[in-house]
C-alpha atoms as a PDB file:
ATOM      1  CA  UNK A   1       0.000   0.000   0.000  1.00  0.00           C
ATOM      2  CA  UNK A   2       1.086   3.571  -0.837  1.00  0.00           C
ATOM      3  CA  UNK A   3       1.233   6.866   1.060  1.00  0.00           C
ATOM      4  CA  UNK A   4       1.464  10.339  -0.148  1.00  0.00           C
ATOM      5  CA  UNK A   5       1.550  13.207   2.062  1.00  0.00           C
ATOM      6  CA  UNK A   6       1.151  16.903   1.007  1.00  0.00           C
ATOM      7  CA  UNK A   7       1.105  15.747  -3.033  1.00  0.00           C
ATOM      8  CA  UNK A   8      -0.732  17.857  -4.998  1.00  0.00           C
ATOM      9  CA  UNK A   9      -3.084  16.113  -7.775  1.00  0.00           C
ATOM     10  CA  UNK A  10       0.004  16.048 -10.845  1.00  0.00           C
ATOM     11  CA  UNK A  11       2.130  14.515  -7.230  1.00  0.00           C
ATOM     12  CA  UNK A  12      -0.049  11.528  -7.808  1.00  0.00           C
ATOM     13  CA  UNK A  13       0.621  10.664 -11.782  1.00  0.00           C
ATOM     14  CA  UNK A  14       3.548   9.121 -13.036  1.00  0.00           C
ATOM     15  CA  UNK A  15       5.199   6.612 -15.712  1.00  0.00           C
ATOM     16  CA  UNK A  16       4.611   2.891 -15.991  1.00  0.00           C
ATOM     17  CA  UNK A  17       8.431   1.454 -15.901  1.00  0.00           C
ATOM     18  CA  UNK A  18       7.531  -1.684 -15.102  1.00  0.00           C
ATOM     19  CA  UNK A  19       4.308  -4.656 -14.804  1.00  0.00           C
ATOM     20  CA  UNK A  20       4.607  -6.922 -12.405  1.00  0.00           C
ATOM     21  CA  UNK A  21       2.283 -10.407 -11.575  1.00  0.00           C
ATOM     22  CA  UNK A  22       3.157 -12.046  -8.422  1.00  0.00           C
ATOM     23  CA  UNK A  23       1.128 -14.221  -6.644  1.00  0.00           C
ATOM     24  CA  UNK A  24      -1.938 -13.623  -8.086  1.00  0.00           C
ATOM     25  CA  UNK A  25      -1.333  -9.676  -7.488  1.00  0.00           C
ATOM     26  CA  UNK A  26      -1.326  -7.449 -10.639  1.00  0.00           C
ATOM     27  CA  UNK A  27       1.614  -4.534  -9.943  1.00  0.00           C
ATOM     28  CA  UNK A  28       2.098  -1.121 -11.767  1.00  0.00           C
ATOM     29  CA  UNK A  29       6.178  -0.325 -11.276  1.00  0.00           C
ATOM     30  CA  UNK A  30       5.308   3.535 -11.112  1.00  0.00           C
ATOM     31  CA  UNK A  31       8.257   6.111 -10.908  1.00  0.00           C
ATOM     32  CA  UNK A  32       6.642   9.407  -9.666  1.00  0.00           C
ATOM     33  CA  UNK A  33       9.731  11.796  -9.348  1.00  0.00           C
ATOM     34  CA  UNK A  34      12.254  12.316 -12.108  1.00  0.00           C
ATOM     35  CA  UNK A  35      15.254  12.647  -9.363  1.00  0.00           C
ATOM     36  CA  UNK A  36      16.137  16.130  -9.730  1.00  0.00           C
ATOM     37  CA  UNK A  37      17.181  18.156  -6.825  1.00  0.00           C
ATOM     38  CA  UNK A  38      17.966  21.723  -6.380  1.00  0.00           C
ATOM     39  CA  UNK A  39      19.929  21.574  -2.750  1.00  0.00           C
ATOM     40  CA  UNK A  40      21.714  19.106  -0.720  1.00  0.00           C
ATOM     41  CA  UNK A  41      18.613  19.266   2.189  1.00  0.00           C
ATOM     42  CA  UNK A  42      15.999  17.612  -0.437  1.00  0.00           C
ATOM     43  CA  UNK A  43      15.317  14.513  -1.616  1.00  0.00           C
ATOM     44  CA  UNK A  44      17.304  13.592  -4.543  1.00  0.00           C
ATOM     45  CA  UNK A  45      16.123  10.264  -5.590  1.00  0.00           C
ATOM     46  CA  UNK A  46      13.630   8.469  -7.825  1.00  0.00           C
ATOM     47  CA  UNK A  47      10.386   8.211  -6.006  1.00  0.00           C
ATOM     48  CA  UNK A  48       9.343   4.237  -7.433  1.00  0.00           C
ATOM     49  CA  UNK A  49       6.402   2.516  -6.192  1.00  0.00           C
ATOM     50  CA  UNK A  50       4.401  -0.522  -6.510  1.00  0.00           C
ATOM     51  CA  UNK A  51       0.751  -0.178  -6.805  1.00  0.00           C
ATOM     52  CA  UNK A  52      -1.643  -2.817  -6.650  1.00  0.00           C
ATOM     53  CA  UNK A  53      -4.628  -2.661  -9.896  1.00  0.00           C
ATOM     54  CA  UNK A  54      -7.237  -4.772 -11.207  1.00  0.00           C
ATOM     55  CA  UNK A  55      -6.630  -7.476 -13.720  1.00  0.00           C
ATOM     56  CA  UNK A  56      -8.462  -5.238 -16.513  1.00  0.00           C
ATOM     57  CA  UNK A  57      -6.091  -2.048 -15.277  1.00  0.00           C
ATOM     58  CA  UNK A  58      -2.947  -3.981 -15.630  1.00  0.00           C
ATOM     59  CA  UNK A  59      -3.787  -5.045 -18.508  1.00  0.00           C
ATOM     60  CA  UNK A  60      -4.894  -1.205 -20.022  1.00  0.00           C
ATOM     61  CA  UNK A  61      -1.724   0.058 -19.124  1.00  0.00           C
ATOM     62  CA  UNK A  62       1.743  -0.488 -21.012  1.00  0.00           C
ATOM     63  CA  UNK A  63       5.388   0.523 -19.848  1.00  0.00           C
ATOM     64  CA  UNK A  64       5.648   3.890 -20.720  1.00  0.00           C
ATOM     65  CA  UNK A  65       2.291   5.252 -20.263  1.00  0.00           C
ATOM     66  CA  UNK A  66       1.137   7.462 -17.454  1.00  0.00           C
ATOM     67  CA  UNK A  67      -0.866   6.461 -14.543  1.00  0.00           C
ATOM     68  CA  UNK A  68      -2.803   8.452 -11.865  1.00  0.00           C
ATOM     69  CA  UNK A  69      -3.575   7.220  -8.380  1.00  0.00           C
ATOM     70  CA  UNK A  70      -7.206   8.140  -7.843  1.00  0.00           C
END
């Protein structure tokens, strides 16, 4: 399960890198932050994620594409 705090709507969109099916569990590989950083005091690293969709989601959805958490 995934937690945002403080993201604004666009916070909760990002790219496909990767599909997943593990145990019966359909996963989106979704990389939500492009890295950059503009000082030493913030985060500076890809923000990846695994979310958890329907069969027919995972299946709508190619690497690449962009996906929104509702």
């Amino acid at each position: 399960m995934s937690l945002f705090f403080g993201c604004k709507s666009d916070d909760n969109c990002g790219e496909v890198i990767d599909k997943v099916i593990n145990n019966d569990r359909f996963l989106l590989v979704i990389r939500f932050d492009d890295g950059a950083s503009t000082s030493e005091n913030e985060f500076s690293g890809e923000l990846v994620d695994d979310i958890e969709v329907s069969e027919q989601t995972f299946s709508s959805f190619d690497e690449g594409d962009n996906y929104c958490i509702k």
